[in-house]
Protein backbone atom coordinates (compact mmCIF):
# COMPACT_ATOMS: atom_id res chain seq x y z
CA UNK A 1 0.00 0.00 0.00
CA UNK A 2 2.73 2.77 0.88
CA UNK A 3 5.06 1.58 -2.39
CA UNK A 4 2.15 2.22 -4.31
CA UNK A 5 1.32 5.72 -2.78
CA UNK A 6 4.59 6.64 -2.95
CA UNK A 7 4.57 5.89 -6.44
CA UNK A 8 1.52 7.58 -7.06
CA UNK A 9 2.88 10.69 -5.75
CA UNK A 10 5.91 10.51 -7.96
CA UNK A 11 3.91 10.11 -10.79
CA UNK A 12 1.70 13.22 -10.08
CA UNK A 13 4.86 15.31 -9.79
CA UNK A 14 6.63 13.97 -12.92
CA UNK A 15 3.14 15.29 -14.55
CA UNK A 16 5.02 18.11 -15.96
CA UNK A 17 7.75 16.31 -17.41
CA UNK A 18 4.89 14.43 -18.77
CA UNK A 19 4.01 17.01 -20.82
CA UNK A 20 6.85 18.54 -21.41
CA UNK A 21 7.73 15.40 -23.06
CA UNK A 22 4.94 15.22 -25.17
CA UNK A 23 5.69 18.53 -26.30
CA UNK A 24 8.93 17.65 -27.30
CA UNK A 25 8.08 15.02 -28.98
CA UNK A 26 5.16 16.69 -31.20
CA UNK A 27 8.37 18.61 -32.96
CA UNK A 28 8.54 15.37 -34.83
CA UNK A 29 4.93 13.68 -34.72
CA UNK A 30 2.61 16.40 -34.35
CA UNK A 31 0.31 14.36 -33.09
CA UNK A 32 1.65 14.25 -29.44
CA UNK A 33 0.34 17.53 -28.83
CA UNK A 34 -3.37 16.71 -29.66
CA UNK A 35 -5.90 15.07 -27.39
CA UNK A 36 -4.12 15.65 -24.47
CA UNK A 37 -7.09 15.72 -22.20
CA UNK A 38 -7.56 12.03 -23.06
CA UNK A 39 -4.32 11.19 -21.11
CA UNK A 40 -5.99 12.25 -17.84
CA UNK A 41 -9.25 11.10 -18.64
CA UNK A 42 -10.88 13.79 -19.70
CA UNK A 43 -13.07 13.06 -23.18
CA UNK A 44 -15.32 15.15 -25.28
CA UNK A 45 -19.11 14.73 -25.02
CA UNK A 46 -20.49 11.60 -26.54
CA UNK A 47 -23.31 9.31 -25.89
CA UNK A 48 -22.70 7.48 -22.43
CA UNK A 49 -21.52 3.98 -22.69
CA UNK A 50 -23.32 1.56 -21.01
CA UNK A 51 -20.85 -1.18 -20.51
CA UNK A 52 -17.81 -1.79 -23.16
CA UNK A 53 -14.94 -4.51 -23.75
CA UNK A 54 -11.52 -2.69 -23.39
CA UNK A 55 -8.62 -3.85 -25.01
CA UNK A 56 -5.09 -1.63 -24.53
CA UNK A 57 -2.63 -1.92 -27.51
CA UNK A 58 0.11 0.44 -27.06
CA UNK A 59 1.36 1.20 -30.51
CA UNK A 60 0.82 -0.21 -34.05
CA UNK A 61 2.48 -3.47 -33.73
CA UNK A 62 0.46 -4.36 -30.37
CA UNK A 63 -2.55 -3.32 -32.75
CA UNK A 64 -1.93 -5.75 -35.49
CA UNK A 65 -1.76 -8.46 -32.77
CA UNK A 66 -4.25 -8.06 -31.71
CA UNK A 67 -6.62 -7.57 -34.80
CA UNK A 68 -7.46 -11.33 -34.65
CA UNK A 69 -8.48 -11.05 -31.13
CA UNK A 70 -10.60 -7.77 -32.12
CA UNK A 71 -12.50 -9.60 -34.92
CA UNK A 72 -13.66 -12.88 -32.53
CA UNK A 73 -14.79 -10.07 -30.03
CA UNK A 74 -16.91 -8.43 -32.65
CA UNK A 75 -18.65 -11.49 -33.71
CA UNK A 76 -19.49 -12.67 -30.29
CA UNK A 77 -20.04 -9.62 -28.69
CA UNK A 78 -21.62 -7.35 -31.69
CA UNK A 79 -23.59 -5.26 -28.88
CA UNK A 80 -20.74 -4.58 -26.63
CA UNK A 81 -18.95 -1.33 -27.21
CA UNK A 82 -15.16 -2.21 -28.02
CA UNK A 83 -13.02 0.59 -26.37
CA UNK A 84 -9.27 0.40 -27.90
CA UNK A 85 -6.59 2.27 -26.02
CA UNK A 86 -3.46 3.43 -27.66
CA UNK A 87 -0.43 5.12 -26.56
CA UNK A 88 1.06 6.62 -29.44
CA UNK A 89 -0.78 9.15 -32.31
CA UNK A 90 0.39 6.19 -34.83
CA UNK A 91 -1.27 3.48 -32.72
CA UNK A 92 -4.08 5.66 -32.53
CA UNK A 93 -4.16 6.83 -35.98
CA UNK A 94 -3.84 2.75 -37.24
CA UNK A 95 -6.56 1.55 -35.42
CA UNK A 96 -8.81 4.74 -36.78
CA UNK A 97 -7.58 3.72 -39.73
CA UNK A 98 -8.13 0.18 -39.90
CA UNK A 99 -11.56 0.36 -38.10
CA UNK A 100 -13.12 3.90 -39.22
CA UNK A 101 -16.30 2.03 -40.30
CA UNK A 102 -16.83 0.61 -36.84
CA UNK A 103 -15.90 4.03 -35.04
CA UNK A 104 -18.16 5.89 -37.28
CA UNK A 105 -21.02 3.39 -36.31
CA UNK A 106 -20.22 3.53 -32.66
CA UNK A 107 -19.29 0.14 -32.06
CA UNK A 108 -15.55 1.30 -31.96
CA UNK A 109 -14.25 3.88 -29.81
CA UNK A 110 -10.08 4.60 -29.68
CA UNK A 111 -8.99 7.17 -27.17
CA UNK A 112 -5.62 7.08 -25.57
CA UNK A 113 -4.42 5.37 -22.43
CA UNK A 114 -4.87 7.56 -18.85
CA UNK A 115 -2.20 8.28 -17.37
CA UNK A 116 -1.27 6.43 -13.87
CA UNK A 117 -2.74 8.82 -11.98
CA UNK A 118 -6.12 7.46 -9.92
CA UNK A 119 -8.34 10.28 -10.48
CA UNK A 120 -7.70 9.90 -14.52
CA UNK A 121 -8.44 6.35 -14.28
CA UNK A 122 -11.27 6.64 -12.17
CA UNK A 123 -12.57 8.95 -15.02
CA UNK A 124 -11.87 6.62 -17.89
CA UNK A 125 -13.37 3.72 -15.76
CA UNK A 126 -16.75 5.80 -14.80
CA UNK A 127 -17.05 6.79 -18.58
CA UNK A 128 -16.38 3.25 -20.44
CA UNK A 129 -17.75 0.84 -17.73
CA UNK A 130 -15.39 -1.72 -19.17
CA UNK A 131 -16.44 -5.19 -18.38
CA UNK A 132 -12.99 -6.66 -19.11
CA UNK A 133 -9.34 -4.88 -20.06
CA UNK A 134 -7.16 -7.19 -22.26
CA UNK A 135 -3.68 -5.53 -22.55
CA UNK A 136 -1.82 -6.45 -25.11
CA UNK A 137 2.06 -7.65 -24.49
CA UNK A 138 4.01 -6.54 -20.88
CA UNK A 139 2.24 -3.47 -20.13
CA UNK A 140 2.12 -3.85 -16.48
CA UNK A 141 0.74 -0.68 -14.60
CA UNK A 142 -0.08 -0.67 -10.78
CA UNK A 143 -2.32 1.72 -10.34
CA UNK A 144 -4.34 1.06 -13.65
CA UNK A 145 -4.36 -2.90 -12.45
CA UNK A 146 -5.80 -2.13 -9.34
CA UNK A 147 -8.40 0.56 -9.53
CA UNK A 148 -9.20 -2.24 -11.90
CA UNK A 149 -9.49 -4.74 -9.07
CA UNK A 150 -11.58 -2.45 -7.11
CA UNK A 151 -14.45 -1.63 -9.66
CA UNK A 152 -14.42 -5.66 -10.28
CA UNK A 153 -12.70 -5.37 -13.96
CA UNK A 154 -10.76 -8.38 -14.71
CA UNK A 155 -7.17 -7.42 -16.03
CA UNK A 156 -5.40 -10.24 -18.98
CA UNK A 157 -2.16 -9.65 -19.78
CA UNK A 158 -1.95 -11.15 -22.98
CA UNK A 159 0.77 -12.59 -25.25
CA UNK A 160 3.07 -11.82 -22.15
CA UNK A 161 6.83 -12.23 -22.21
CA UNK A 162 9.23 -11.88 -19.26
CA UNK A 163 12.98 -11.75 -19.48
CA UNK A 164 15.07 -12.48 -17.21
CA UNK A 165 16.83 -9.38 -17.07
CA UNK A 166 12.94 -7.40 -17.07
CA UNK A 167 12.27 -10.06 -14.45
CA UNK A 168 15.37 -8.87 -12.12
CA UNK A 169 14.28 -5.53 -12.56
CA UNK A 170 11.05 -5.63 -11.05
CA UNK A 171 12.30 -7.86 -8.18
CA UNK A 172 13.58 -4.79 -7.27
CA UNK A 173 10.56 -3.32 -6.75
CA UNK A 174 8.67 -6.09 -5.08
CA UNK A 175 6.60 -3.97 -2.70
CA UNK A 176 5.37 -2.68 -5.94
CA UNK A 177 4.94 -5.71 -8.47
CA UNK A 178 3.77 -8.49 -5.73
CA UNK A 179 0.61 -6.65 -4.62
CA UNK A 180 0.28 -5.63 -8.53
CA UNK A 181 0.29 -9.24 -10.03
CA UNK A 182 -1.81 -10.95 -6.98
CA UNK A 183 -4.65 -8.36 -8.35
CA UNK A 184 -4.28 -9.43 -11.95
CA UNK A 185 -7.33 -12.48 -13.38
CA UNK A 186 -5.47 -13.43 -15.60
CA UNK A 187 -1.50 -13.68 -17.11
CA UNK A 188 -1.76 -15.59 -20.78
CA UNK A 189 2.33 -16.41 -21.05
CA UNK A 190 4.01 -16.57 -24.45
CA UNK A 191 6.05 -19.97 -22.96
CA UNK A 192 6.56 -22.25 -20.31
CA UNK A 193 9.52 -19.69 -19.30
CA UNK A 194 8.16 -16.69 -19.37
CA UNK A 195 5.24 -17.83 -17.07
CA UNK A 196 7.72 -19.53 -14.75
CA UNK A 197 9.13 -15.73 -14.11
CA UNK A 198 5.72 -14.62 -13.36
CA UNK A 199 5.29 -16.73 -10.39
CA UNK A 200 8.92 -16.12 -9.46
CA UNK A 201 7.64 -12.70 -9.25
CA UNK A 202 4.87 -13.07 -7.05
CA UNK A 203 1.73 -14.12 -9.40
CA UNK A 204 -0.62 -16.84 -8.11
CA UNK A 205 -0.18 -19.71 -10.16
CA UNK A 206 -3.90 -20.30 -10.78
CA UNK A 207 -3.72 -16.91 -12.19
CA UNK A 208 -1.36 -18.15 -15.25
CA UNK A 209 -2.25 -19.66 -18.44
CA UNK A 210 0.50 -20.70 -20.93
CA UNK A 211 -1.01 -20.05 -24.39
CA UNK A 212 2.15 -19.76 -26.98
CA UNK A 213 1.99 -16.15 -29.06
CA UNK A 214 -0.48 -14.77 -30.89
CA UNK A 215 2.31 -13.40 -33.20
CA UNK A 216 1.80 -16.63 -35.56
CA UNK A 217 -2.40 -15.97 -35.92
CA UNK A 218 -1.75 -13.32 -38.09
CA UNK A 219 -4.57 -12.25 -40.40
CA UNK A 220 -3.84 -12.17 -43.76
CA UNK A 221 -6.58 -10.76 -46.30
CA UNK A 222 -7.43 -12.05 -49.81
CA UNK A 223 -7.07 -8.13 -50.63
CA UNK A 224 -3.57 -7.97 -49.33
CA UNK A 225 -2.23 -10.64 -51.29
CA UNK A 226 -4.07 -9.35 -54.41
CA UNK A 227 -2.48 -5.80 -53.57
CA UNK A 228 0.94 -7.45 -53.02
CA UNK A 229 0.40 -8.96 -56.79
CA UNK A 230 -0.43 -5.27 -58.14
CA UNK A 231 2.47 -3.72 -56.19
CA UNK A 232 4.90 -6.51 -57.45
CA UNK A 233 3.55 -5.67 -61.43
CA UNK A 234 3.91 -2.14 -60.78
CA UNK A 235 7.42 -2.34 -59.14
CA UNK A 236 8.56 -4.78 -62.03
CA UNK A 237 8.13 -8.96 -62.48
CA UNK A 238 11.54 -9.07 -63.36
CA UNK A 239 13.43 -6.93 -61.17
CA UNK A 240 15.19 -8.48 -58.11
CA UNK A 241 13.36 -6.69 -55.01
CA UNK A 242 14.74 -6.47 -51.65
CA UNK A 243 12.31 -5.05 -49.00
CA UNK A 244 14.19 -3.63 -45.47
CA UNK A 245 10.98 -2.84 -42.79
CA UNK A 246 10.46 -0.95 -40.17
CA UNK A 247 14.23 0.42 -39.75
CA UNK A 248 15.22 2.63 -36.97
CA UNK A 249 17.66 5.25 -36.96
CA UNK A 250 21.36 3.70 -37.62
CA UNK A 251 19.99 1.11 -39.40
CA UNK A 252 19.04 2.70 -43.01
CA UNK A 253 22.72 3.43 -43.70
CA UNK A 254 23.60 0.14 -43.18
CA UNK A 255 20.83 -0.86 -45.34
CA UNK A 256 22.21 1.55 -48.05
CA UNK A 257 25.31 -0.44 -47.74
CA UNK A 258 24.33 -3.83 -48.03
CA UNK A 259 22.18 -2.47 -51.21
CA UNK A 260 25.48 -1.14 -52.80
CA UNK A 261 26.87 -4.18 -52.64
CA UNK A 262 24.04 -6.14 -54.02
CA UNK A 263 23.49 -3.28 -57.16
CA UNK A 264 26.57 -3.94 -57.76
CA UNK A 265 26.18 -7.75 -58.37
CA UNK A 266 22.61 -6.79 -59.93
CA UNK A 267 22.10 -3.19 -61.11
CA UNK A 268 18.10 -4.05 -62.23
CA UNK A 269 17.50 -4.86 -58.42
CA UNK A 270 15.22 -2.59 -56.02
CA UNK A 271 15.07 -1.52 -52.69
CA UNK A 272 12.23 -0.78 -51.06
CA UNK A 273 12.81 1.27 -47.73
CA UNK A 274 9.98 1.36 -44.98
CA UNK A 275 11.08 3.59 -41.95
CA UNK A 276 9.48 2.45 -38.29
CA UNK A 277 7.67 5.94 -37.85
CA UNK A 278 6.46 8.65 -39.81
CA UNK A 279 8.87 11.02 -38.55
CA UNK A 280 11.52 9.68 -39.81
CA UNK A 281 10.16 9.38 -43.90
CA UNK A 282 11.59 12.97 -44.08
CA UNK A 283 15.03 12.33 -42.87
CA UNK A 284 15.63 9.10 -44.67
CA UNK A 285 14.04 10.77 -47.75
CA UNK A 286 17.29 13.27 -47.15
CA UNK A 287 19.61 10.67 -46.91
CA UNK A 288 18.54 9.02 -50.34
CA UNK A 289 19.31 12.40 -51.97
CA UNK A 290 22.21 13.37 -50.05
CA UNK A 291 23.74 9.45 -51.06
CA UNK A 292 22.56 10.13 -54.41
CA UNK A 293 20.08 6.91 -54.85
CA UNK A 294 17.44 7.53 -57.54
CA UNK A 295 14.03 7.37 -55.93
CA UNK A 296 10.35 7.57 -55.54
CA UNK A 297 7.69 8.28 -52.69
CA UNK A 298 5.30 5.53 -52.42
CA UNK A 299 2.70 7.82 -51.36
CA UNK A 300 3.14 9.56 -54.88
CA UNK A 301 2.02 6.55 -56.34
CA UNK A 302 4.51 7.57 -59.08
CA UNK A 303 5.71 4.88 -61.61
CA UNK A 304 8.95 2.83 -61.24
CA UNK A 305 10.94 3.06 -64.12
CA UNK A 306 13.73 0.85 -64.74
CA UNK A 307 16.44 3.72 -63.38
CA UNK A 308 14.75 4.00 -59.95
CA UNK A 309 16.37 2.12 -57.26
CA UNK A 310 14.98 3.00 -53.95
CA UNK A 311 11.18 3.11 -53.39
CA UNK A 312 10.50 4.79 -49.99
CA UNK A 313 7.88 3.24 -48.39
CA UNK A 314 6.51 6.76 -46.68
CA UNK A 315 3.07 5.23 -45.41
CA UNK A 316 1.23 3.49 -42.49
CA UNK A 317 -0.75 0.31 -42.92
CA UNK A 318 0.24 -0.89 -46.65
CA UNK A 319 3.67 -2.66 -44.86
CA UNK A 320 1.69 -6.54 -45.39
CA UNK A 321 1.44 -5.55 -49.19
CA UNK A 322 5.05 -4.35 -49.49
CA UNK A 323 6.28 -7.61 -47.65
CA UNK A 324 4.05 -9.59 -50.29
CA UNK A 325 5.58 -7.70 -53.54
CA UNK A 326 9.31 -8.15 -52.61
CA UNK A 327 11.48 -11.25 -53.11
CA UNK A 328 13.27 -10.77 -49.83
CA UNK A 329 12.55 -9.10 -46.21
CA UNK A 330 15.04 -7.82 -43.54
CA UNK A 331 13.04 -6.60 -40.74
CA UNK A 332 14.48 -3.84 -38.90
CA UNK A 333 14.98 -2.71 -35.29
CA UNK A 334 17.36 -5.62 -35.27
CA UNK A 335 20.79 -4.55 -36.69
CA UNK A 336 20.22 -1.68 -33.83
CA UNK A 337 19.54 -3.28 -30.15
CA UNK A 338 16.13 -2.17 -30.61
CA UNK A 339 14.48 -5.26 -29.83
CA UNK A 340 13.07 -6.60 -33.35
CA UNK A 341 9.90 -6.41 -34.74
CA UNK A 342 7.63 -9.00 -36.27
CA UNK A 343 9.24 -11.64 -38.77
CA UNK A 344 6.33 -13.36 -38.78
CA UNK A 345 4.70 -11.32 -41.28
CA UNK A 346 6.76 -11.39 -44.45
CA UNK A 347 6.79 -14.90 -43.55
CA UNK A 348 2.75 -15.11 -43.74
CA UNK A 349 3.22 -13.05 -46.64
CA UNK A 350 5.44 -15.66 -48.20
CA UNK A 351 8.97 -13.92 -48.28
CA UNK A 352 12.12 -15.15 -46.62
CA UNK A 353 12.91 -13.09 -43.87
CA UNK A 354 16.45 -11.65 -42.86
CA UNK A 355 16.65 -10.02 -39.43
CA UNK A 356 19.71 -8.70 -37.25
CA UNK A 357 21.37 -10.43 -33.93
CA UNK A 358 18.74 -7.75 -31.78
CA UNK A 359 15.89 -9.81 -31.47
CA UNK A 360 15.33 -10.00 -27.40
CA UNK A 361 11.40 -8.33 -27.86
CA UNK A 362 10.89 -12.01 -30.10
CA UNK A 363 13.51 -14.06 -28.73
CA UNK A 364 11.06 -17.14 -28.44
CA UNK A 365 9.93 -16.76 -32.15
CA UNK A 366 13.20 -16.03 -33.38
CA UNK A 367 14.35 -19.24 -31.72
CA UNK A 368 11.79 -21.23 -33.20
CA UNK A 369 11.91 -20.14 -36.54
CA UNK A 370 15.89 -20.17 -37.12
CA UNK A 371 16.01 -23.93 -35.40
CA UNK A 372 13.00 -24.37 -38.30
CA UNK A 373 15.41 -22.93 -40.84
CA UNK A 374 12.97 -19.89 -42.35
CA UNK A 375 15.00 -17.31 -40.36
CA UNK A 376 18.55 -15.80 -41.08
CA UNK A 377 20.56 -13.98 -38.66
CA UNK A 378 22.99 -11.44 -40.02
CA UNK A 379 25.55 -8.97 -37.80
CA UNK A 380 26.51 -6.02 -40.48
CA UNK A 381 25.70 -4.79 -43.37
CA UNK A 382 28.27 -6.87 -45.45
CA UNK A 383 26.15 -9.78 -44.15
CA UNK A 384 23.28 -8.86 -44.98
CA UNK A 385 24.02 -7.80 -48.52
CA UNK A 386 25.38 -10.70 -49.10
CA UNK A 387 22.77 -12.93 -47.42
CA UNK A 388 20.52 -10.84 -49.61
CA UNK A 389 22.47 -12.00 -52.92
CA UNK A 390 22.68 -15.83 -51.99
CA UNK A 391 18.87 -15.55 -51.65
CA UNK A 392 18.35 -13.17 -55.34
CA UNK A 393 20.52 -16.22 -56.75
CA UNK A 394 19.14 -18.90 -55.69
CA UNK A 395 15.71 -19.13 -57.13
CA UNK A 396 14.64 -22.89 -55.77
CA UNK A 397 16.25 -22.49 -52.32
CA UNK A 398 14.51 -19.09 -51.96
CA UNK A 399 10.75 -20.45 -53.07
CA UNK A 400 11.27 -23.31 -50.90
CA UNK A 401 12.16 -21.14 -47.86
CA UNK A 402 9.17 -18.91 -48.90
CA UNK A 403 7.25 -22.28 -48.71
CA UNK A 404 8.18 -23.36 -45.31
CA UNK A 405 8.24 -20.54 -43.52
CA UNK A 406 3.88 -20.65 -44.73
CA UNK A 407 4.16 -23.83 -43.20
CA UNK A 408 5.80 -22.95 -40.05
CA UNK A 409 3.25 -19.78 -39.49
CA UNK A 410 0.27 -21.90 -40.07
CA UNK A 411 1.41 -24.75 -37.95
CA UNK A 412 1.87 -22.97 -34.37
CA UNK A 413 -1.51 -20.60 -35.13
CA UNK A 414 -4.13 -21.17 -31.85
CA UNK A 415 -3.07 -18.39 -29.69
CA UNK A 416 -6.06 -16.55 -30.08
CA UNK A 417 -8.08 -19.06 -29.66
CA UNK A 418 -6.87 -20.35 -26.24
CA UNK A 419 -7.00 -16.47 -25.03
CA UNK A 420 -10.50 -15.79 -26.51
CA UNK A 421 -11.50 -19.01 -24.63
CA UNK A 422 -10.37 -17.36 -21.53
CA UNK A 423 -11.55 -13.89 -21.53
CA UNK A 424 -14.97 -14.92 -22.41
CA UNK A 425 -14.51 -17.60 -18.81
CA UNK A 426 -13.88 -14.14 -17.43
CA UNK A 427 -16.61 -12.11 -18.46
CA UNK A 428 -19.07 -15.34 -17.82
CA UNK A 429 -17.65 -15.37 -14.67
CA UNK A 430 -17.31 -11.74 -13.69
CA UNK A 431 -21.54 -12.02 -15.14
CA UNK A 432 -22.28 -13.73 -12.51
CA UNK A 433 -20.61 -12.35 -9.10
């Protein structure tokens, strides 16, 4: 009780850092300094929401997981406000995005995520009346988790992971994290490991459910593919195309410089460049000039004539499409000690995947899919150009990695379906107290 007041109080007097943070970061994204009365749980006036289904996804890539998830709560639930919570203006601008139809109709509402402060919680919680809050990944928050507990709201952590080194961390904090987890329905682990650090921690065992990730139950639409096939006729059957995803910053030079060495080897080949966040298509669009690559906007929707190199892949929510069109996929935040991103979906898509040594956010997958052999591991640029090259070269090796790595995807799919199973034991259960 007193580590948790005194970390309330801390929290109400970093408020000001808060926002001078967000401030700061709007001279990139813009969007940081809009709807900031949503962070404290304040919200314009709308119709009053009954009871809802709240499901926390903190930025894009916590969306897209849990899209599957989303569309089995629709169709069971299709009277039952969904309320999804984002922490970033990208999450948030996705999910509008991606589910404008259902926001427009009221059966979607996306604000973002209160701050941990109790009296911005308490608003979000009197507004919403959530029934249920499924968060997606490790997003564990005391205060949120137990003003939670009191208004009788179960709280799943879902697709959870836990590091060792994360795991050591909050040790540190017990006073904090015991009384936290004991108040949590329900944790649904990524592996028998990850769970095993839960309880370590201090959560009740009954309160843990092993369900694998729901990475692999990725949704892929008959429109996507068809829009990978248009992108891949407009970018050129022939040409030799070599797709690098969600980079961070550090990591496009070095993809510059494992695509000299493979234009080198094959001058027709193309790069198509897809920066993490928005912010950054301006800056990398500076370093294609300054480094004197030939190149187009995809946003232009300009043609891709045969002396174009570089497309710059300067939008949100086409990146399934671009993964489809290409012939090979590094994805990024992985040559930097970012922590990775998803492999899994040029893999879905039907591309052989490249990633970086970086991978500690997917360790588990990445394990699993390298011992499967549909994963390569490069260290530097040199390697992955010429990882890139062995791949371009070898036509029946590549379309039988392409092949497997289907396979793998569709073989260790259920995730989803064991947590859907248990958030709807929860809300029969929380039905009936």
């Amino acid at each position: 009780m007193l580590a948790r007041w005194l970390y309330t109080l801390l929290f109400y007097l970093a408020v000001p850092a808060l926002l001078l943070r967000l401030y700061q970061r709007a001279r990139n994204n813009p969007g940081y300094k809009e709807r900031i009365a949503e962070r404290f749980g304040v919200y314009p006036a709308q119709p009053a929401v009954v009871s809802s289904l709240w499901i926390h996804a903190v930025s894009v890539g916590e969306f897209i997981a849990a899209r599957p998830l989303i569309a089995k709560l629709r169709e069971t639930f299709p009277d039952q406000v969904l309320v999804i919570t984002t922490t970033t203006p990208t999450g948030s601008e996705r999910v509008r995005s991606a589910l404008k139809d259902e926001i427009a109709a009221g059966r979607v509402v996306n604000v973002y995520l209160p701050y941990e402060l109790p009296d911005a919680i308490s608003r979000f919680l009197q507004r919403f009346q959530p029934k249920i809050l499924v968060v997606m990944e490790t997003e564990l928050w005391p205060n949120l988790i137990h003003f939670c507990w009191r208004r009788r709201v179960p709280v799943v952590i879902a697709n959870a992971r836990m590091s060792e080194k994360s795991a050591q961390g909050y040790q540190k904090v017990s006073m904090l994290t015991r009384p936290m987890l004991r108040e949590l329905a329900l944790i649904a682990a990524q592996s028998e490991a990850d769970g095993e650090r839960f309880i370590e921690m201090g959560l009740p065992p009954a309160s843990l459910q092993v369900t694998g990730t729901i990475k692999f139950d990725l949704n892929v639409s008959a429109a996507e593919f068809e829009q990978a096939q248009r992108l891949r006729a407009r970018w050129g059957q022939q040409r030799r195309i070599f797709i690098a995803a969600s980079t961070h910053a550090g990591e496009d030079e070095q993809v510059l410089e494992a695509f000299r060495l493979i234009h080198c080897e094959l001058p027709e080949a193309l790069l198509v460049l897809v920066p993490r966040h928005p912010e950054r298509f301006d800056p990398v669009a500076s370093l294609l000039e300054k480094q004197g690559w030939p190149y187009v906007r995809y946003s232009t929707q300009a043609s891709v004539e045969a002396d174009v190199a570089v497309v710059l892949g300067d939008v949100m929510g086409e990146l399934l499409p671009m993964l489809g069109a290409a012939d090979v996929a590094f994805i990024g935040g992985s040559l930097e000690p970012v922590g990775g991103h998803n492999m899994l979906e040029p893999l879905a898509m039907g591309t052989p995947t490249i990633t970086g040594p970086h991978v500690f956010n997917f360790s588990m997958v990445a394990e699993l899919l390298t011992e499967q052999g549909v994963l390569t591991t490069v260290t530097t640029s040199l390697g992955l150009g010429q990882a890139v090259l062995a791949l371009f070269r070898d036509e029946k090796g590549r379309c039988q990695q392409a092949e497997d790595g289907r396979k793998v995807v569709n073989h260790h799919r259920g995730a989803v379906d064991r947590l859907f199973m248990h958030v709807c034991r929860l809300l029969q259960r929380s039905a009936q107290d």
